[in-house]
C-alpha atoms as a PDB file:
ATOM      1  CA  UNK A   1      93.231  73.691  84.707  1.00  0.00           C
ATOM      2  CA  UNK A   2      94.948  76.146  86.971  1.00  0.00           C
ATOM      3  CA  UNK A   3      94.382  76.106  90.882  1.00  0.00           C
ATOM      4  CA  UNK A   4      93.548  78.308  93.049  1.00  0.00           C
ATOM      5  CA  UNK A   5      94.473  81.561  93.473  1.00  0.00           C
ATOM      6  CA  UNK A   6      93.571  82.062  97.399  1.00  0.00           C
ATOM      7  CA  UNK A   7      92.356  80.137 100.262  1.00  0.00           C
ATOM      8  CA  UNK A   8      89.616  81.658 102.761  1.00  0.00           C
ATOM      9  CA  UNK A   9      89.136  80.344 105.796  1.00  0.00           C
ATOM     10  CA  UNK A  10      85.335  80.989 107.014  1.00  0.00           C
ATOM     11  CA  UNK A  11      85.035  80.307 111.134  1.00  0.00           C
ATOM     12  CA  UNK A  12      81.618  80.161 112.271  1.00  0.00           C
ATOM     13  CA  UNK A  13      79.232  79.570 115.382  1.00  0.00           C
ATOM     14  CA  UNK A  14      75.961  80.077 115.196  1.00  0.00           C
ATOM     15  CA  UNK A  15      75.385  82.560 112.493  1.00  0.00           C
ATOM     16  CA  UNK A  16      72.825  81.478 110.633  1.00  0.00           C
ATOM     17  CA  UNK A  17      71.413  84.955 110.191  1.00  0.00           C
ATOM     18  CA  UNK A  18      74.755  86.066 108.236  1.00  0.00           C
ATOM     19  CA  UNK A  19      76.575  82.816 106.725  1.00  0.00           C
ATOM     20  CA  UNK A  20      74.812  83.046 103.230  1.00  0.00           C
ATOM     21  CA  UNK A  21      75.355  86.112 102.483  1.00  0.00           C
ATOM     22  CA  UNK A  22      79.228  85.661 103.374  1.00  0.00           C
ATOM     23  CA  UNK A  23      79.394  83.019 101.102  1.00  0.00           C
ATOM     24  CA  UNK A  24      77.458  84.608  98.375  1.00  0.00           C
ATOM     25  CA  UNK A  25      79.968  87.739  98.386  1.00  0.00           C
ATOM     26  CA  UNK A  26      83.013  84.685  98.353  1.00  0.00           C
ATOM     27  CA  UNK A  27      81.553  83.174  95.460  1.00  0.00           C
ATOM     28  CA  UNK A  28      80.885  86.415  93.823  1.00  0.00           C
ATOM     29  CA  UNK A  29      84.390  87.237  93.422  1.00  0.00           C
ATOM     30  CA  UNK A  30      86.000  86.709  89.941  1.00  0.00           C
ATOM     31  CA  UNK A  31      88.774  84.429  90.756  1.00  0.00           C
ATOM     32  CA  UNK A  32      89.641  80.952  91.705  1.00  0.00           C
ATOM     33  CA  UNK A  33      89.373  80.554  95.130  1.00  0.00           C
ATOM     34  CA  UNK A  34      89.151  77.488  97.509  1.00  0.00           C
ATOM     35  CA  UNK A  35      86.987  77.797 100.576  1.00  0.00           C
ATOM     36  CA  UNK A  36      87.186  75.897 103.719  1.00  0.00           C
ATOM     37  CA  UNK A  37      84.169  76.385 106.569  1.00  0.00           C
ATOM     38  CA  UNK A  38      85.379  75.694 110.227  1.00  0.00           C
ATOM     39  CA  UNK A  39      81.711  75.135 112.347  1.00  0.00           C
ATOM     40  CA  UNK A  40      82.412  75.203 115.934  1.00  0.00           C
ATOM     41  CA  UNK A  41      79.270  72.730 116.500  1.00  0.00           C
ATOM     42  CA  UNK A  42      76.095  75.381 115.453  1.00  0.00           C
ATOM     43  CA  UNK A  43      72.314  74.271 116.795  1.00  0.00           C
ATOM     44  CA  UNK A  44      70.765  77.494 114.648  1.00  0.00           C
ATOM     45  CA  UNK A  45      70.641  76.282 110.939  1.00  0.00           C
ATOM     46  CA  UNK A  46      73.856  77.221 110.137  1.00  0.00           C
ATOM     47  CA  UNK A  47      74.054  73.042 108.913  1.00  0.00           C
ATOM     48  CA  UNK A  48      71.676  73.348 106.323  1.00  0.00           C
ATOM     49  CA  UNK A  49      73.287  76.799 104.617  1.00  0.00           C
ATOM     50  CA  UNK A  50      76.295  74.906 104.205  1.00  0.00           C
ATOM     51  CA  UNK A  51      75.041  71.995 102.769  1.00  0.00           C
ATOM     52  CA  UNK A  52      73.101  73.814 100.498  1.00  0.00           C
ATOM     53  CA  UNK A  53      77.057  75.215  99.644  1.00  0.00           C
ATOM     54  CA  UNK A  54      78.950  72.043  99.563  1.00  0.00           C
ATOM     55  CA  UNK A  55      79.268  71.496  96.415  1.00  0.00           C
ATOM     56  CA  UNK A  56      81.405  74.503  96.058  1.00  0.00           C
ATOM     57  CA  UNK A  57      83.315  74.245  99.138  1.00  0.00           C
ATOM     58  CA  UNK A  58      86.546  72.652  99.412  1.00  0.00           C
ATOM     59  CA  UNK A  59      85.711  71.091 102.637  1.00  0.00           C
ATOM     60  CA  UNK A  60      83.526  71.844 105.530  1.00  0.00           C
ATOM     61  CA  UNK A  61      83.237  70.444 109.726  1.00  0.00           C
ATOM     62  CA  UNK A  62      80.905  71.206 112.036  1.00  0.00           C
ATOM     63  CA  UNK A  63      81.834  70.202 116.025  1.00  0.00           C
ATOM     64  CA  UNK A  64      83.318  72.261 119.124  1.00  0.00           C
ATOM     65  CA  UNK A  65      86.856  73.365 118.623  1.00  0.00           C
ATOM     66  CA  UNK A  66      89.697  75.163 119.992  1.00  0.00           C
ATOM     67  CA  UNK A  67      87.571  78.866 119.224  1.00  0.00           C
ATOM     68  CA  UNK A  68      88.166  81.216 116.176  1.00  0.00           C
ATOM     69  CA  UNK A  69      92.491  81.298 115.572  1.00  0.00           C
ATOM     70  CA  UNK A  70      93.059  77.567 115.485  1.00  0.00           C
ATOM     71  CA  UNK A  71      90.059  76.903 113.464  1.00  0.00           C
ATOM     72  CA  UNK A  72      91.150  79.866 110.510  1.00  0.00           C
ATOM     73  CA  UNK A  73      94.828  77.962 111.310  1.00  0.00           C
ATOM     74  CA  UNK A  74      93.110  74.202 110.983  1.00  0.00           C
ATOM     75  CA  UNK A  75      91.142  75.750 107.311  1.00  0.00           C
ATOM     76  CA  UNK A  76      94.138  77.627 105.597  1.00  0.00           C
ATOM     77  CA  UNK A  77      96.430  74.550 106.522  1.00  0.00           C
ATOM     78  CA  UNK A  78      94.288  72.575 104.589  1.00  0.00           C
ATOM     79  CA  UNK A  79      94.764  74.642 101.069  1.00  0.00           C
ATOM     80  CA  UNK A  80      97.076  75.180  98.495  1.00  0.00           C
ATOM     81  CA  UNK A  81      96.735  78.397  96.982  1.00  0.00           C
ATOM     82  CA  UNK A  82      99.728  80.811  97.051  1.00  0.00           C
ATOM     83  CA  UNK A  83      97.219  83.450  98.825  1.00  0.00           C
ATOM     84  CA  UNK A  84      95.435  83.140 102.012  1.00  0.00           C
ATOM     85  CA  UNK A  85      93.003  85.253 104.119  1.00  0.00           C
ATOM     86  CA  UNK A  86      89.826  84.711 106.428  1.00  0.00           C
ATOM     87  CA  UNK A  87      86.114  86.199 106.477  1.00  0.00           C
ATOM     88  CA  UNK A  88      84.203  85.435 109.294  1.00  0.00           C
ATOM     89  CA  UNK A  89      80.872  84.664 108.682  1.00  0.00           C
ATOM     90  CA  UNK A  90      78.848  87.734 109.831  1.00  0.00           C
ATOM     91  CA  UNK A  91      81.102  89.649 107.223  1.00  0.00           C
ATOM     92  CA  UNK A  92      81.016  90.304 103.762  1.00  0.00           C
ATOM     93  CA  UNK A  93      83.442  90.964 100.557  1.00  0.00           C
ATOM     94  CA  UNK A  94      82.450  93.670  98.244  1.00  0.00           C
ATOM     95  CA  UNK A  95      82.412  92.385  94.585  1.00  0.00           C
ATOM     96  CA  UNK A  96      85.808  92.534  92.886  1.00  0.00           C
ATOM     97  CA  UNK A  97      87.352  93.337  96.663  1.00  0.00           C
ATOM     98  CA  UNK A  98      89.887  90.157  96.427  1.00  0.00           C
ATOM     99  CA  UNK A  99      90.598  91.544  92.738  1.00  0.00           C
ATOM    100  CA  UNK A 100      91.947  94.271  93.652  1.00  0.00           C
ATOM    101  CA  UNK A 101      94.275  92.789  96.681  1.00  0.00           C
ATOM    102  CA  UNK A 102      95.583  90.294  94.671  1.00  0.00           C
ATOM    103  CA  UNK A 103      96.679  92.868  92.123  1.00  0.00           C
ATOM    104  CA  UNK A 104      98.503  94.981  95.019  1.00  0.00           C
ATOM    105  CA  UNK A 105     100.053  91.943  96.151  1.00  0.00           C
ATOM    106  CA  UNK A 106     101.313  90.851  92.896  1.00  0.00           C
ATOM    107  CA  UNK A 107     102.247  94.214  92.449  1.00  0.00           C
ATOM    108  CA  UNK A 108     104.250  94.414  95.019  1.00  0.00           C
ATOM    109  CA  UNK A 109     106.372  91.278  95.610  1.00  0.00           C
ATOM    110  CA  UNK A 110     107.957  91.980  98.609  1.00  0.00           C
ATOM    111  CA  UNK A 111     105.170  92.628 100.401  1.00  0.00           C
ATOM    112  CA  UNK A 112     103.978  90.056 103.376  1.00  0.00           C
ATOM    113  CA  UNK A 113      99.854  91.166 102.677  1.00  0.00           C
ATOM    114  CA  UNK A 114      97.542  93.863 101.559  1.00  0.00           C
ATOM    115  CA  UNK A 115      94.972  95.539 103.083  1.00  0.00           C
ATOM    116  CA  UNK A 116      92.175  97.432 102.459  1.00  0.00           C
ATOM    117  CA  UNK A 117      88.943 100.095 102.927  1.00  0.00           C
ATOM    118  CA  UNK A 118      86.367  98.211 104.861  1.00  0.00           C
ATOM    119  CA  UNK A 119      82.779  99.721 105.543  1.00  0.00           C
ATOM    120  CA  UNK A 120      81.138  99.249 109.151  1.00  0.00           C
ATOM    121  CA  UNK A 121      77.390  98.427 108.654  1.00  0.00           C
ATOM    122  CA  UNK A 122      74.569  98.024 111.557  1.00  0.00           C
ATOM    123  CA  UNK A 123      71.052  96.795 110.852  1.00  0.00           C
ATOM    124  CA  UNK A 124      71.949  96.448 106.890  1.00  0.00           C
ATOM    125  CA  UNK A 125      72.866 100.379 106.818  1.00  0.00           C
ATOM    126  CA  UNK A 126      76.829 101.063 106.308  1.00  0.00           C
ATOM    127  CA  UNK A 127      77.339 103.730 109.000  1.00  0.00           C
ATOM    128  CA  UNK A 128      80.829 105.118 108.131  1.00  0.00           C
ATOM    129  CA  UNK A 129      84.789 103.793 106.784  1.00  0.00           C
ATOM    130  CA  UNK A 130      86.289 101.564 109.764  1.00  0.00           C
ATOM    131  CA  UNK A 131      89.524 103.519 110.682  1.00  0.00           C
ATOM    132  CA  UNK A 132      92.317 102.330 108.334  1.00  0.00           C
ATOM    133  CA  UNK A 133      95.314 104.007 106.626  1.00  0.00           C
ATOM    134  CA  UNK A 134      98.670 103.436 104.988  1.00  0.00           C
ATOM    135  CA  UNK A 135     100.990 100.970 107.163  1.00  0.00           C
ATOM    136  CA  UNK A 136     102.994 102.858 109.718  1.00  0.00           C
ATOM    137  CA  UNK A 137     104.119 100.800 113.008  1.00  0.00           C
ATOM    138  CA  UNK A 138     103.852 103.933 114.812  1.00  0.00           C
ATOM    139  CA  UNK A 139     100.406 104.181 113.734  1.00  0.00           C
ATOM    140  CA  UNK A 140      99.806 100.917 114.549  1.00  0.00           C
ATOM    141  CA  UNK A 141     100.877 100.838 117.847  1.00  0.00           C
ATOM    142  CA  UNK A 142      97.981 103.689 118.636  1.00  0.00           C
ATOM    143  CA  UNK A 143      95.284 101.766 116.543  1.00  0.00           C
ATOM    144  CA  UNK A 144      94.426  98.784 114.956  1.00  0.00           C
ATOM    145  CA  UNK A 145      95.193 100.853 111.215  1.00  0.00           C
ATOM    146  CA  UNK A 146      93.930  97.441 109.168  1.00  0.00           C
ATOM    147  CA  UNK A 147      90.741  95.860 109.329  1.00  0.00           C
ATOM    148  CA  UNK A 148      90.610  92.087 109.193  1.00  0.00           C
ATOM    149  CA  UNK A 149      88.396  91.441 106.546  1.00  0.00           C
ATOM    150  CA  UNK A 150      89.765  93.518 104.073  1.00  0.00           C
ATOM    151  CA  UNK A 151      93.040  91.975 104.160  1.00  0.00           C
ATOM    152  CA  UNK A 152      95.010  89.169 102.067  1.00  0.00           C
ATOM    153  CA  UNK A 153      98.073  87.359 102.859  1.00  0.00           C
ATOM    154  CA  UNK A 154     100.645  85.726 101.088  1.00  0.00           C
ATOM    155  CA  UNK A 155     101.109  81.994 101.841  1.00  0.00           C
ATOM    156  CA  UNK A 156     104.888  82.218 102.438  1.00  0.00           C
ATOM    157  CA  UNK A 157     104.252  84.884 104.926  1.00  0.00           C
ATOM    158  CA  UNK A 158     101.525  83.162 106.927  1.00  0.00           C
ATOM    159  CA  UNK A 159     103.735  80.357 106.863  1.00  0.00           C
ATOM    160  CA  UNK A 160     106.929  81.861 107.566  1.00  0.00           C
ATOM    161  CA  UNK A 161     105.115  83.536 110.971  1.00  0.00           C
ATOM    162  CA  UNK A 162     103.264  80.252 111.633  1.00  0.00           C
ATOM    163  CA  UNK A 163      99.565  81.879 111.115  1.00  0.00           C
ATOM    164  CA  UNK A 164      97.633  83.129 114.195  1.00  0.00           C
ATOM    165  CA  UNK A 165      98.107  82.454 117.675  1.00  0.00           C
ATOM    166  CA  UNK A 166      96.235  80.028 118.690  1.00  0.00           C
ATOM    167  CA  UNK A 167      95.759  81.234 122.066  1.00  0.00           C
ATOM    168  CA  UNK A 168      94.220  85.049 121.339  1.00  0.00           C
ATOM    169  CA  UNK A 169      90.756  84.910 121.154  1.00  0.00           C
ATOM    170  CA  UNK A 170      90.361  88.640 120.593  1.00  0.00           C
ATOM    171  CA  UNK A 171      93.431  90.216 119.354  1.00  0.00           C
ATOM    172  CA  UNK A 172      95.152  87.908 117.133  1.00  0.00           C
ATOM    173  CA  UNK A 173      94.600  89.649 113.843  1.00  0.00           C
ATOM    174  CA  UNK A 174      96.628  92.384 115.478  1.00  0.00           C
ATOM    175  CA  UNK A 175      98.882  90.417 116.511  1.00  0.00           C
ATOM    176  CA  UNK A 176      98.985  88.898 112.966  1.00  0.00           C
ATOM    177  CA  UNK A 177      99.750  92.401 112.030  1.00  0.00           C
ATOM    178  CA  UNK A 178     102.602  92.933 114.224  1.00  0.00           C
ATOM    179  CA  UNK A 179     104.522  89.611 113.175  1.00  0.00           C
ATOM    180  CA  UNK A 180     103.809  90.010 109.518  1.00  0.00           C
ATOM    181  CA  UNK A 181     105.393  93.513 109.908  1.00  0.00           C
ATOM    182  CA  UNK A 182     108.594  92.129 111.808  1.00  0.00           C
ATOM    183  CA  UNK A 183     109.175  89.390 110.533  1.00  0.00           C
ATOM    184  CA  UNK A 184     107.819  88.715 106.842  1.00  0.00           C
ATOM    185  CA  UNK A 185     107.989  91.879 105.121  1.00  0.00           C
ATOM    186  CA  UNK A 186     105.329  95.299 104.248  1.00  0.00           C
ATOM    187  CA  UNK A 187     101.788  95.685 104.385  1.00  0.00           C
ATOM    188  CA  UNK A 188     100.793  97.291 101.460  1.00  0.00           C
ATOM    189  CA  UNK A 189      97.740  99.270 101.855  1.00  0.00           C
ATOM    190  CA  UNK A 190      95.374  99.491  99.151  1.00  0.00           C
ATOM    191  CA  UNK A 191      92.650 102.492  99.034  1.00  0.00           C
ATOM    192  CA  UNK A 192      89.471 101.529  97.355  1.00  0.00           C
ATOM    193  CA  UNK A 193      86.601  99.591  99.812  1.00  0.00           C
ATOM    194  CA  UNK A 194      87.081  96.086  99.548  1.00  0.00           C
ATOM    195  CA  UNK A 195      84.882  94.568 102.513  1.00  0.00           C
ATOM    196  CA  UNK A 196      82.222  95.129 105.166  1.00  0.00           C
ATOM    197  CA  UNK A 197      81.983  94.621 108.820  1.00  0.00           C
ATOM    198  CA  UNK A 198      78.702  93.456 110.228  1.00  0.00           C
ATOM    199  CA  UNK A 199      78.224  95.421 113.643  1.00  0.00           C
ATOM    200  CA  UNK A 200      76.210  93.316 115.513  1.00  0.00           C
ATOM    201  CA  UNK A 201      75.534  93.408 118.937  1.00  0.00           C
ATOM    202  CA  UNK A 202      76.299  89.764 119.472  1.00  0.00           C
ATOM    203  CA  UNK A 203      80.032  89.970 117.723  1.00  0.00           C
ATOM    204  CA  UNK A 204      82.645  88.684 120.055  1.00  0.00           C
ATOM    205  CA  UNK A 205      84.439  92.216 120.529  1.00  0.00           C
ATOM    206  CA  UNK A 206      80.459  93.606 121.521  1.00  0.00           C
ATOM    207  CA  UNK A 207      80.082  91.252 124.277  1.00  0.00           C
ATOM    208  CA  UNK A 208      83.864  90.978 125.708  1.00  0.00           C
ATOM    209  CA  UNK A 209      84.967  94.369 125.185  1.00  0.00           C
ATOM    210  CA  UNK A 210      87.325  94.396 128.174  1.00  0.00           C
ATOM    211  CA  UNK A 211      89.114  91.459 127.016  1.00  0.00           C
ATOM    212  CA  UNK A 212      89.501  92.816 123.561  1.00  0.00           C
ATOM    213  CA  UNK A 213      91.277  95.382 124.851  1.00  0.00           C
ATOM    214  CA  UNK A 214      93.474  93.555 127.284  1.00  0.00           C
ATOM    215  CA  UNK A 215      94.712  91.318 124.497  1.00  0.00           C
ATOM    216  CA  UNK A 216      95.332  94.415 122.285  1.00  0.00           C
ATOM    217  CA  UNK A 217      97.445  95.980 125.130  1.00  0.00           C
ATOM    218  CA  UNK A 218      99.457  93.147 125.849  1.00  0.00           C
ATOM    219  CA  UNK A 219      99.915  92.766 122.129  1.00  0.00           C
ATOM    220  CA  UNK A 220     100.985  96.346 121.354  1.00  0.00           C
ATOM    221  CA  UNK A 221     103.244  96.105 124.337  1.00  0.00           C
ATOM    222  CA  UNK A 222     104.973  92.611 123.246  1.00  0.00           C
ATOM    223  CA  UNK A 223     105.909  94.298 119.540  1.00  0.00           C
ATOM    224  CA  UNK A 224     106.171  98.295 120.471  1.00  0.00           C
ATOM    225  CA  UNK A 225     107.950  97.881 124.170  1.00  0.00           C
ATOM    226  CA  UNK A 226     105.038 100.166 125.550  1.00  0.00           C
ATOM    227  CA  UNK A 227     101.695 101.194 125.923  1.00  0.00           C
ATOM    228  CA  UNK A 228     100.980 104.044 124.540  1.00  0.00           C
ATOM    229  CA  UNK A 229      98.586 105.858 126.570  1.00  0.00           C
ATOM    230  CA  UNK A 230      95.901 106.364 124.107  1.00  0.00           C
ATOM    231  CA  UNK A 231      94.856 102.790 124.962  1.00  0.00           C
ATOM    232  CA  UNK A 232      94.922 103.858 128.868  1.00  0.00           C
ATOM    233  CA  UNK A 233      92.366 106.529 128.352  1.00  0.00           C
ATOM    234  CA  UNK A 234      90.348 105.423 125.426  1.00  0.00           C
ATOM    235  CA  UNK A 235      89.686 101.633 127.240  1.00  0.00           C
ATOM    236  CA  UNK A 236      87.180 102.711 129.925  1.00  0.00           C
ATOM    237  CA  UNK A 237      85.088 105.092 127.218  1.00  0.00           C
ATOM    238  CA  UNK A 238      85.076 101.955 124.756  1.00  0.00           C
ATOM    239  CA  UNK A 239      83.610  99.398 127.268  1.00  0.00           C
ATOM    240  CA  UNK A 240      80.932 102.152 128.861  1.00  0.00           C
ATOM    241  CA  UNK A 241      79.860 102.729 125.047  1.00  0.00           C
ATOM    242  CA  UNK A 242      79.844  99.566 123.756  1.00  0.00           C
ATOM    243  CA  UNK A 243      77.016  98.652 126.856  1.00  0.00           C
ATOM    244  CA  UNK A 244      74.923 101.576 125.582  1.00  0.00           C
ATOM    245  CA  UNK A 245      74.944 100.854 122.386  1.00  0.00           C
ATOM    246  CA  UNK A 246      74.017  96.840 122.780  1.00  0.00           C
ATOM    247  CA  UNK A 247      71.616  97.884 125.087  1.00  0.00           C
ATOM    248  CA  UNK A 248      69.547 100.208 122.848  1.00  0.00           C
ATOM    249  CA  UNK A 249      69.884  97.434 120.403  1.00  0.00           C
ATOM    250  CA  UNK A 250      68.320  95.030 122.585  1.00  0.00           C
ATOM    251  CA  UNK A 251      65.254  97.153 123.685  1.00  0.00           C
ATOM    252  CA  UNK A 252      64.933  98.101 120.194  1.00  0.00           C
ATOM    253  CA  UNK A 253      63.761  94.406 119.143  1.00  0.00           C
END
């Protein structure tokens, strides 16, 4: 019997409200996977939606931990498969979405990952395309071009870049992105929708939107020797927003 084809690392705290239906879109896809579950310790119900899972995962916890990076880090350490990626658990994969970034990847063998179309849904309605577009480091260095969940990386390039650093808490996919690009090889971008982004108004880049953008700075910085000053004048607009929108959402309930 052949292994698996990719690992996914699923981080979670205290998202009962989303888990299943991450899981259900990872165990809809149509090829051998192994899935690891990194609980930081959830009081919600989170518990019992993974133990109504176990049986398929490959392995599950559930106390505090180091936050999001080392736990995907801790998961995809723990598998085998020669492809690796993460979907946090207020996400979802659209059906056949791994599919087709396996067959980019294989495809394309010197390329570190693949990437995809991701949509950005709020309140169950997909509101438009998350910002993405074929790799270009000067593109890259103006905005985050690839969207985390729609991405898949191969386990010699995680490895060779030692996965995510462990101490971003906001910015590390982009980070990721930057290392993957420098040191490992191309991201191949892929065009079809493979993913969607729950917008929630409890999501970690909602409720530390400064910080998101102070680890994106000093990560664009670190890889493109500068700043550009997009990021200068878009910061301030970003964080004002952001506080409208999660407060309409909270007066709306």
């Amino acid at each position: 019997m052949a292994g698996p084809l990719v690992t996914i690392a699923v981080p979670s705290l205290n998202h009962a409200p989303y888990l299943k239906e991450a899981l259900e879109s990872i165990f809809s896809q149509n090829i051998p996977i192994e899935v690891f579950v990194a609980d930081g310790g959830s009081s919600d119900g989170s518990l019992k939606i993974i133990a109504d899972w176990e049986n398929k995962l490959a392995g599950w916890r559930s106390y505090p931990d180091q936050g999001q990076s080392a736990a995907i880090n801790e998961c995809i350490s723990k598998g085998t498969a020669p492809y690796v990626c993460w979907l946090n658990s207020d996400d979802r994969l659209i059906p056949g979405g791994l599919t087709h970034l396996l067959r980019t990847l294989i495809n394309h063998p010197e390329a570190s990952a693949a990437y995809g179309r991701v949509w950005n849904e709020r309140a169950g309605r997909r509101l438009r395309p998350i910002l993405t577009a074929p790799f270009s480091p000067v593109l890259l260095a103006q905005f985050c071009i690839i969207s985390q969940p729609g991405s898949l990386i191969r386990r010699a390039a995680w490895e060779t870049v030692g996965g995510l650093d462990a101490n971003l808490h906001m910015a590390m996919d982009y980070d990721l992105w930057w290392r993957l690009y420098k040191i490992a090889g191309p991201l191949i971008y892929y065009k079809g929708f493979v993913a969607i982004n729950r917008d929630h108004s409890i999501t970690k880049t909602n409720l530390h939107r400064r910080l998101h953008y102070q680890e994106a700075m000093q990560v664009v910085h670190k890889y493109y020797g500068r700043v550009p000053i997009k990021w200068w004048l878009a910061q301030p607009y970003a964080i004002w927003w952001r506080s409208v929108i999660n407060s309409l959402t909270r007066n709306a309930r």
